[in-house]
N, C-alpha and C. Protein backbone atom coordinates (compact mmCIF):
# COMPACT_ATOMS: atom_id res chain seq x y z
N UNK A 1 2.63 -2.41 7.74
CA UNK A 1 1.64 -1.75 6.88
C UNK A 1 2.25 -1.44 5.51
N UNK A 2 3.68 -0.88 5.47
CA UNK A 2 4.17 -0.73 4.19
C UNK A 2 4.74 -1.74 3.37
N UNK A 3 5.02 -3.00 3.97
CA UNK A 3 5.30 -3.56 3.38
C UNK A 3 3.83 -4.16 2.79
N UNK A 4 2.76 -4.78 3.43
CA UNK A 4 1.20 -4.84 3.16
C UNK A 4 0.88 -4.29 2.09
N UNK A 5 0.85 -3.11 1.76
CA UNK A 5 0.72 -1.89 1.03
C UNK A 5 1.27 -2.58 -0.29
N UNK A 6 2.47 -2.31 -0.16
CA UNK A 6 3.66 -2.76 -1.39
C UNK A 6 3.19 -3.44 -2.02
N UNK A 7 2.65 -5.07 -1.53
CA UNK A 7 2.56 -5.91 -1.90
C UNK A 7 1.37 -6.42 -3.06
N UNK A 8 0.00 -5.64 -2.66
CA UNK A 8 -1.01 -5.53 -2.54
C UNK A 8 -0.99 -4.39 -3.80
N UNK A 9 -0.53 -3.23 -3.48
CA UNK A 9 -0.66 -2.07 -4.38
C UNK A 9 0.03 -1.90 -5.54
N UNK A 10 0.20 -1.56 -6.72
CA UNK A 10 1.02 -2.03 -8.21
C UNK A 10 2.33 -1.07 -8.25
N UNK A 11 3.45 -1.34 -8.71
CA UNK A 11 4.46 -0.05 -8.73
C UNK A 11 4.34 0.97 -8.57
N UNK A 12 3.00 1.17 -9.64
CA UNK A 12 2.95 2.82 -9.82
C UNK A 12 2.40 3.86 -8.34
N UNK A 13 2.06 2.96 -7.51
CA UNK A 13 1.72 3.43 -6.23
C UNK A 13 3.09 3.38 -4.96
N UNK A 14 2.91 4.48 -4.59
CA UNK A 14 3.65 4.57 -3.06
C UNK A 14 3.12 4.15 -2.07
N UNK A 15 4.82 3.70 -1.02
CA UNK A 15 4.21 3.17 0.12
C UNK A 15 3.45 3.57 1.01
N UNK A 16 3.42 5.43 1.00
CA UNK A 16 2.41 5.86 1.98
C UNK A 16 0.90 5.88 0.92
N UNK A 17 1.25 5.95 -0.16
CA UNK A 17 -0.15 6.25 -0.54
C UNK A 17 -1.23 4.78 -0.42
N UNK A 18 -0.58 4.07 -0.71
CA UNK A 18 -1.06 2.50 -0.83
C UNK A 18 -1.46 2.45 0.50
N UNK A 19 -0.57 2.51 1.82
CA UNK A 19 -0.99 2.14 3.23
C UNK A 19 -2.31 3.18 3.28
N UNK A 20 -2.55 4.15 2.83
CA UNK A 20 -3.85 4.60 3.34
C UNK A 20 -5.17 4.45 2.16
N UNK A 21 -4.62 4.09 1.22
CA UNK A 21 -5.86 3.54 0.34
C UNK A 21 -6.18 2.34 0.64
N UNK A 22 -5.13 0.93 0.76
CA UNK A 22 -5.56 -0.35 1.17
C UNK A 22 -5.29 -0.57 2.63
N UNK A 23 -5.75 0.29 3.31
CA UNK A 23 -5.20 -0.37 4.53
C UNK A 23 -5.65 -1.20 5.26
N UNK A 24 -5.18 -2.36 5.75
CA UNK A 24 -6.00 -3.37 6.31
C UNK A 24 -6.85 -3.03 7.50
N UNK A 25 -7.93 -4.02 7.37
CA UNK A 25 -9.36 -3.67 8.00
C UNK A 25 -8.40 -4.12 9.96
């Protein structure tokens, strides 16, 4: 998921914050 996240989400975002804004369906 965090790496998902990372990838998906731009620097300025964290890995927990990204895993629960994009988190895969």
């Amino acid at each position: 998921l965090f790496h998902y996240c990372q990838c998906q989400c731009p620097p300025g975002f964290k890995g927990k914050f990204c895993q629960f804004k994009l988190r895969p369906p």
